[in-house]
N, C-alpha and C. Protein backbone atom coordinates (compact mmCIF):
# COMPACT_ATOMS: atom_id res chain seq x y z
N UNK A 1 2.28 -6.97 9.22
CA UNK A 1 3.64 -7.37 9.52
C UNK A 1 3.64 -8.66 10.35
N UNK A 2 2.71 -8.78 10.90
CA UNK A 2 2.67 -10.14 12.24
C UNK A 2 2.35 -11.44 11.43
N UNK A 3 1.86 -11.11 10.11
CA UNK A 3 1.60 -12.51 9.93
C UNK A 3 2.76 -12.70 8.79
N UNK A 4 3.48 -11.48 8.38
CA UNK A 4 4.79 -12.28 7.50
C UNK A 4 6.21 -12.55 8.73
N UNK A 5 6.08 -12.19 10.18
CA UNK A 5 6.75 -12.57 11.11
C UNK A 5 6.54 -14.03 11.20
N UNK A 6 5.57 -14.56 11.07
CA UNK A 6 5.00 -15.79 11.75
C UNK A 6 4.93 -17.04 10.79
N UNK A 7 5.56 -16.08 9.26
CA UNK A 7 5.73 -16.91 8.12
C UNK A 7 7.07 -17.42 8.40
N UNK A 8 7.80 -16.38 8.48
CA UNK A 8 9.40 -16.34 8.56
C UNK A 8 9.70 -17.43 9.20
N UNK A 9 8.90 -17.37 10.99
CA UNK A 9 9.41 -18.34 12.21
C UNK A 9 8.53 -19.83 11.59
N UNK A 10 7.95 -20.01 10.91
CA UNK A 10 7.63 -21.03 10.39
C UNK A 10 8.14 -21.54 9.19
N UNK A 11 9.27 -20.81 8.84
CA UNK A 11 9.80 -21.38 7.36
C UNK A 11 8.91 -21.45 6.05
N UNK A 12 8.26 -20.52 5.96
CA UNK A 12 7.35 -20.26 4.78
C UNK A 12 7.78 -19.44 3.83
N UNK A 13 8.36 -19.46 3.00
CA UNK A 13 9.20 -18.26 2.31
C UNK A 13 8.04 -17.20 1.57
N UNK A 14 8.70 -16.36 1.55
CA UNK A 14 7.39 -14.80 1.21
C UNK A 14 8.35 -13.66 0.26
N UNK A 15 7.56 -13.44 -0.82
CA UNK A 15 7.94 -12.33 -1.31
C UNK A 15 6.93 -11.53 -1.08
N UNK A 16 7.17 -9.97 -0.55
CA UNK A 16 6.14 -9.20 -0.13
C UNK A 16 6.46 -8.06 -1.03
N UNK A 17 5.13 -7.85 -1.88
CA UNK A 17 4.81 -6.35 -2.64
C UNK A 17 4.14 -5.56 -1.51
N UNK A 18 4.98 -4.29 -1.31
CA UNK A 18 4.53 -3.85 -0.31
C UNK A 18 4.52 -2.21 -1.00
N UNK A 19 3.32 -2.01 -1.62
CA UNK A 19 3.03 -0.84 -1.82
C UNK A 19 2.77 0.60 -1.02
N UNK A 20 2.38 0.47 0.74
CA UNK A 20 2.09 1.30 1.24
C UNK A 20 4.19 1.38 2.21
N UNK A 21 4.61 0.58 2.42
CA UNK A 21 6.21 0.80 2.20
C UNK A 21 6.59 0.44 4.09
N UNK A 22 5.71 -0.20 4.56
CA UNK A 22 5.62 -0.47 5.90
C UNK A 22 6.06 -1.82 6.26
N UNK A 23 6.60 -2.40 5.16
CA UNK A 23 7.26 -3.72 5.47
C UNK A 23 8.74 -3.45 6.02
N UNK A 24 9.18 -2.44 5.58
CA UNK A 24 10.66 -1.94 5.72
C UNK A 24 10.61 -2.41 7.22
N UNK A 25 9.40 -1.88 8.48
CA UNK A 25 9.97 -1.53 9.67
C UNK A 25 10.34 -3.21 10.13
N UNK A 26 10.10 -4.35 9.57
CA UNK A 26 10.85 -5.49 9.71
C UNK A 26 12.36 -5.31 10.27
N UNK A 27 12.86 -4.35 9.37
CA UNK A 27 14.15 -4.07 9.00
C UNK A 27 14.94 -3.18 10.83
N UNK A 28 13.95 -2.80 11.21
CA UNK A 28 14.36 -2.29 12.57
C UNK A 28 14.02 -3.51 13.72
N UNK A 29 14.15 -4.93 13.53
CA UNK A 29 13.92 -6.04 14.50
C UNK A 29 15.34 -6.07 15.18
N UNK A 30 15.66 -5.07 16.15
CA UNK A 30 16.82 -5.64 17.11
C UNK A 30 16.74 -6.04 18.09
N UNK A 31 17.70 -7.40 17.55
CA UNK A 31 17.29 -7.87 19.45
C UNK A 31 17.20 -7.82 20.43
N UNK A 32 18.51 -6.71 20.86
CA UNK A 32 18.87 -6.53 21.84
C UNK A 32 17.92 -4.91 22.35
N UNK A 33 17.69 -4.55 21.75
CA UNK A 33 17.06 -2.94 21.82
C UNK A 33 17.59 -1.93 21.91
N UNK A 34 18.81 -1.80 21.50
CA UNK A 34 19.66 -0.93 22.70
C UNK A 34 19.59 0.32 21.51
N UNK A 35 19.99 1.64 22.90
CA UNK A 35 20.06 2.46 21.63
C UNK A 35 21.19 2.81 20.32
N UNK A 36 21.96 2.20 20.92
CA UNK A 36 23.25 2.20 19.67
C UNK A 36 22.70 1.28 18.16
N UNK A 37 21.38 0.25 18.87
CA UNK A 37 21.07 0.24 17.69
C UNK A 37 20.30 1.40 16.21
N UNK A 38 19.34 1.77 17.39
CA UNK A 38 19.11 2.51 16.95
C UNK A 38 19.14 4.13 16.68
N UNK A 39 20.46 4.36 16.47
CA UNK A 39 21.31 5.42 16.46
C UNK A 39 21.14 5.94 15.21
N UNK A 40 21.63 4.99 14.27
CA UNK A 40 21.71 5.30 12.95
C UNK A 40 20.22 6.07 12.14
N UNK A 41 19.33 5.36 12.75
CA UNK A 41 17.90 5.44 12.18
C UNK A 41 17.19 7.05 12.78
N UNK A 42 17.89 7.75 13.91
CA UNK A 42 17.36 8.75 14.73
C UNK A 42 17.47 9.68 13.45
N UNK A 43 16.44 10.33 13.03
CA UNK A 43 15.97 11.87 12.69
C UNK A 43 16.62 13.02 13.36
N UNK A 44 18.10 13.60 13.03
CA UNK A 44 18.05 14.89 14.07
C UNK A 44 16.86 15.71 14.03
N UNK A 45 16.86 16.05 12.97
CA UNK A 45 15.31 17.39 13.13
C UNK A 45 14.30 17.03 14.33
N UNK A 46 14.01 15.67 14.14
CA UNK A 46 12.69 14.98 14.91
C UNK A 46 13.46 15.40 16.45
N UNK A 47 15.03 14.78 16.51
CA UNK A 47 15.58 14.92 18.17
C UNK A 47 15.47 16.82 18.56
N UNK A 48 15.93 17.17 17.26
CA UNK A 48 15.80 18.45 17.67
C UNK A 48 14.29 19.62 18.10
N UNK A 49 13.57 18.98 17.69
CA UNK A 49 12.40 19.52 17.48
C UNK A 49 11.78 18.98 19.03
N UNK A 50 12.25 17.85 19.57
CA UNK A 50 11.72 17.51 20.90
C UNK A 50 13.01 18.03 22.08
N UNK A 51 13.71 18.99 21.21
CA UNK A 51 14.69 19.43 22.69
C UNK A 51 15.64 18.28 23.02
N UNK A 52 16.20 17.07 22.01
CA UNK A 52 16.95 16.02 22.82
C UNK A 52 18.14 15.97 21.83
N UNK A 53 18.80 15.39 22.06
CA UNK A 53 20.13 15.05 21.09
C UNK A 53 19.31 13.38 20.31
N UNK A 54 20.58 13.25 19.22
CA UNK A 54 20.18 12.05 18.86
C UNK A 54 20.23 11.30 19.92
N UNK A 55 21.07 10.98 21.03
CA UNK A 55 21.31 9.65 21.77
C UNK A 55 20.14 10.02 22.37
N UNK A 56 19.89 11.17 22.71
CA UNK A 56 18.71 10.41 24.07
C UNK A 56 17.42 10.37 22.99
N UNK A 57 17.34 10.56 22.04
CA UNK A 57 16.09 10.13 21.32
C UNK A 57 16.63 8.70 21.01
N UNK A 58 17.25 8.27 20.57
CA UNK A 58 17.71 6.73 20.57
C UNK A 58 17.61 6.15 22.00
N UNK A 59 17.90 6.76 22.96
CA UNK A 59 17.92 6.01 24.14
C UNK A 59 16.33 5.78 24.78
N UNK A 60 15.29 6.91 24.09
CA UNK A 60 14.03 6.71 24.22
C UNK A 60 13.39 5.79 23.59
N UNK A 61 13.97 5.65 22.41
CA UNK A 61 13.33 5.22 21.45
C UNK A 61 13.27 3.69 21.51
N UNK A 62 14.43 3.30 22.36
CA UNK A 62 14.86 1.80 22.79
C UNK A 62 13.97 1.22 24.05
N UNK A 63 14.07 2.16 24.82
CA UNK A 63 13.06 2.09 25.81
C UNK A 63 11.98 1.56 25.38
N UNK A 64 11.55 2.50 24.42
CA UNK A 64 10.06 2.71 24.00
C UNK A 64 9.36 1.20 23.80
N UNK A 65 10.46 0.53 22.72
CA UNK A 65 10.03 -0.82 21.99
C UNK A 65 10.58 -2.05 23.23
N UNK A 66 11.59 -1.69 24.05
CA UNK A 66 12.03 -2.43 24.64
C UNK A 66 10.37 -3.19 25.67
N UNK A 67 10.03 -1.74 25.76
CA UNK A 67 9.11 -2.32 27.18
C UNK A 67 7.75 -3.04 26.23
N UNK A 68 7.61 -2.22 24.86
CA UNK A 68 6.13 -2.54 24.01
C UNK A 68 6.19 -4.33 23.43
N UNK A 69 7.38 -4.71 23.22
CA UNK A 69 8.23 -5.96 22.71
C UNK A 69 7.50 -6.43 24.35
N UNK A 70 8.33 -6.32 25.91
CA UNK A 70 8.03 -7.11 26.38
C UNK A 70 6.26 -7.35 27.02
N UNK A 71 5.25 -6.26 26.58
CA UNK A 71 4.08 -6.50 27.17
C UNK A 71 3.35 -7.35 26.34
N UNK A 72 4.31 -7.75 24.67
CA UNK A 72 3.58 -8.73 24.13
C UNK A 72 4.33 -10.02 24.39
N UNK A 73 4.70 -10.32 25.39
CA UNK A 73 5.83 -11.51 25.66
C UNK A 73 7.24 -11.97 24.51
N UNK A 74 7.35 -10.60 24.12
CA UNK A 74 8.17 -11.12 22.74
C UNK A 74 9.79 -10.46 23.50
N UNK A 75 10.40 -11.67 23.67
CA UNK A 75 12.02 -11.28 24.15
C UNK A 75 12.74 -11.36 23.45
N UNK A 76 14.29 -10.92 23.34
CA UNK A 76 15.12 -10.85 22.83
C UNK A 76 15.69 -12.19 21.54
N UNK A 77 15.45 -13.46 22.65
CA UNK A 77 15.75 -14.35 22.07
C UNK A 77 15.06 -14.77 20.68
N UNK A 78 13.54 -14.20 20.70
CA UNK A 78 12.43 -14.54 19.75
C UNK A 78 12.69 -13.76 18.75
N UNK A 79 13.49 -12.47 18.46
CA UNK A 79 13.60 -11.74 17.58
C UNK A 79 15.05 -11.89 17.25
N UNK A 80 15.89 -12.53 17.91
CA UNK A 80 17.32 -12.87 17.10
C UNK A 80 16.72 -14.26 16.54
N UNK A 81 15.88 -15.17 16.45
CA UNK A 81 15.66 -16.45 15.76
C UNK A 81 14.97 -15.66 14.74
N UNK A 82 13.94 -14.88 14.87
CA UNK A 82 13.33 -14.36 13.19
C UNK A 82 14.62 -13.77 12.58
N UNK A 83 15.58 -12.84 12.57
CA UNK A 83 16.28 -12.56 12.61
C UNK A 83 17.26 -13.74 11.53
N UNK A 84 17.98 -14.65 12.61
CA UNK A 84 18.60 -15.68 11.92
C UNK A 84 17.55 -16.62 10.87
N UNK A 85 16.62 -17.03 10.71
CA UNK A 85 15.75 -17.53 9.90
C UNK A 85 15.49 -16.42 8.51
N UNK A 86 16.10 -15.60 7.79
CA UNK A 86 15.45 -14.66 6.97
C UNK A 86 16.71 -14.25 6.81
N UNK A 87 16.53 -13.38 5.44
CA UNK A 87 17.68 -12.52 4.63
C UNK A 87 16.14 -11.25 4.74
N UNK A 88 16.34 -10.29 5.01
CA UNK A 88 15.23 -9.01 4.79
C UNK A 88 16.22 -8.39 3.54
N UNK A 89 15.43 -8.25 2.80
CA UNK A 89 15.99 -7.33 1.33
C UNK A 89 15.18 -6.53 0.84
N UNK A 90 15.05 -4.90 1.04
CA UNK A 90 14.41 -4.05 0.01
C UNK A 90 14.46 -3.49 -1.18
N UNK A 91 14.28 -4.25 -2.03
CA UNK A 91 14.35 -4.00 -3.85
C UNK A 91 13.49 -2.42 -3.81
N UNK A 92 13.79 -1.76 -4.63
CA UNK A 92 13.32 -0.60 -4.69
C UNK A 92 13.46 -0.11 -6.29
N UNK A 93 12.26 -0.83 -7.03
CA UNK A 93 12.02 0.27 -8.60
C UNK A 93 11.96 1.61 -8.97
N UNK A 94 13.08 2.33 -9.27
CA UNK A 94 13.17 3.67 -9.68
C UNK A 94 13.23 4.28 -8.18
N UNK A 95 14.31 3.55 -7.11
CA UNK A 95 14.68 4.61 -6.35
C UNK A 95 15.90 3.58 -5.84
N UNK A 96 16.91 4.50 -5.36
CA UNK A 96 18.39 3.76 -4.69
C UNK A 96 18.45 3.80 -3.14
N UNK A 97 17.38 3.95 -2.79
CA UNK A 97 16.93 3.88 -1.38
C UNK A 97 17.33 2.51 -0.77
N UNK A 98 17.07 1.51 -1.41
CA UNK A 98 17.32 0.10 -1.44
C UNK A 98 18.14 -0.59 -2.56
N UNK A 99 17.58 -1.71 -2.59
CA UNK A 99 18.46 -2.25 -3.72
C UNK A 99 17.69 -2.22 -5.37
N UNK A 100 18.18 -1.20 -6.14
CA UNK A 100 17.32 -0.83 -7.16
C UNK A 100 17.16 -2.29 -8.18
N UNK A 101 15.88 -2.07 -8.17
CA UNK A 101 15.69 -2.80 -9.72
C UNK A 101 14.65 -2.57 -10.22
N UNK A 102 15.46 -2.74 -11.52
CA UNK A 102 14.18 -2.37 -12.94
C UNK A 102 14.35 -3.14 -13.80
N UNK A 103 12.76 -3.25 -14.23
CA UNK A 103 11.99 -4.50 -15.03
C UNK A 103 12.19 -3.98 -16.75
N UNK A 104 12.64 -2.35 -17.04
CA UNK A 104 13.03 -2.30 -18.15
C UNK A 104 14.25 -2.67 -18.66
N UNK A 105 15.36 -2.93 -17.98
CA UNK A 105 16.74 -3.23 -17.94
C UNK A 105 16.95 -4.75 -18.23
């Protein structure tokens, strides 16, 4: 993922076949960290299974990246410019998970 980040902030355009499906977490780059961002994305089962509601697993979960983001010197500002530099789009063949497309059509 770090080196199609570093494409992006350099204006290198990239189409990524991403067979093992780990490019998606691009798709969770918020800038701000907060947990309302990541609200939507919380697993109840997962909150439930650790005893928390969604918010405070979102509110952990913000934490979590908030502090891991800043021990690599990467702030807010650096991830709203990747952010604005890029369209992120997941095409998805034979599933509507994303944006479907098929090569028999």
């Amino acid at each position: 993922i770090a080196v199609i980040e570093e494409a992006i902030m350099d204006n290198v355009p990239s189409i990524v076949i991403d067979p093992k499906g780990d490019m998606g977490n691009l798709l969770l780059s918020f800038p701000r960290c907060t947990p309302e961002e990541f609200l939507p994305w919380i697993d109840p089962g997962e909150a439930a299974a650790k005893e928390m509601t969604v918010e405070q697993l979102a509110a952990r979960t913000a934490k979590t990246w908030q502090e891991g983001l800043a021990s690599w010197d990467q702030g807010p500002e650096r991830i709203a410019a990747l952010r604005a530099k890029t369209e992120l789009t997941i095409y998805t063949p034979g599933s509507s998970a994303g944006l479907p497309v098929s090569v028999l059509n």
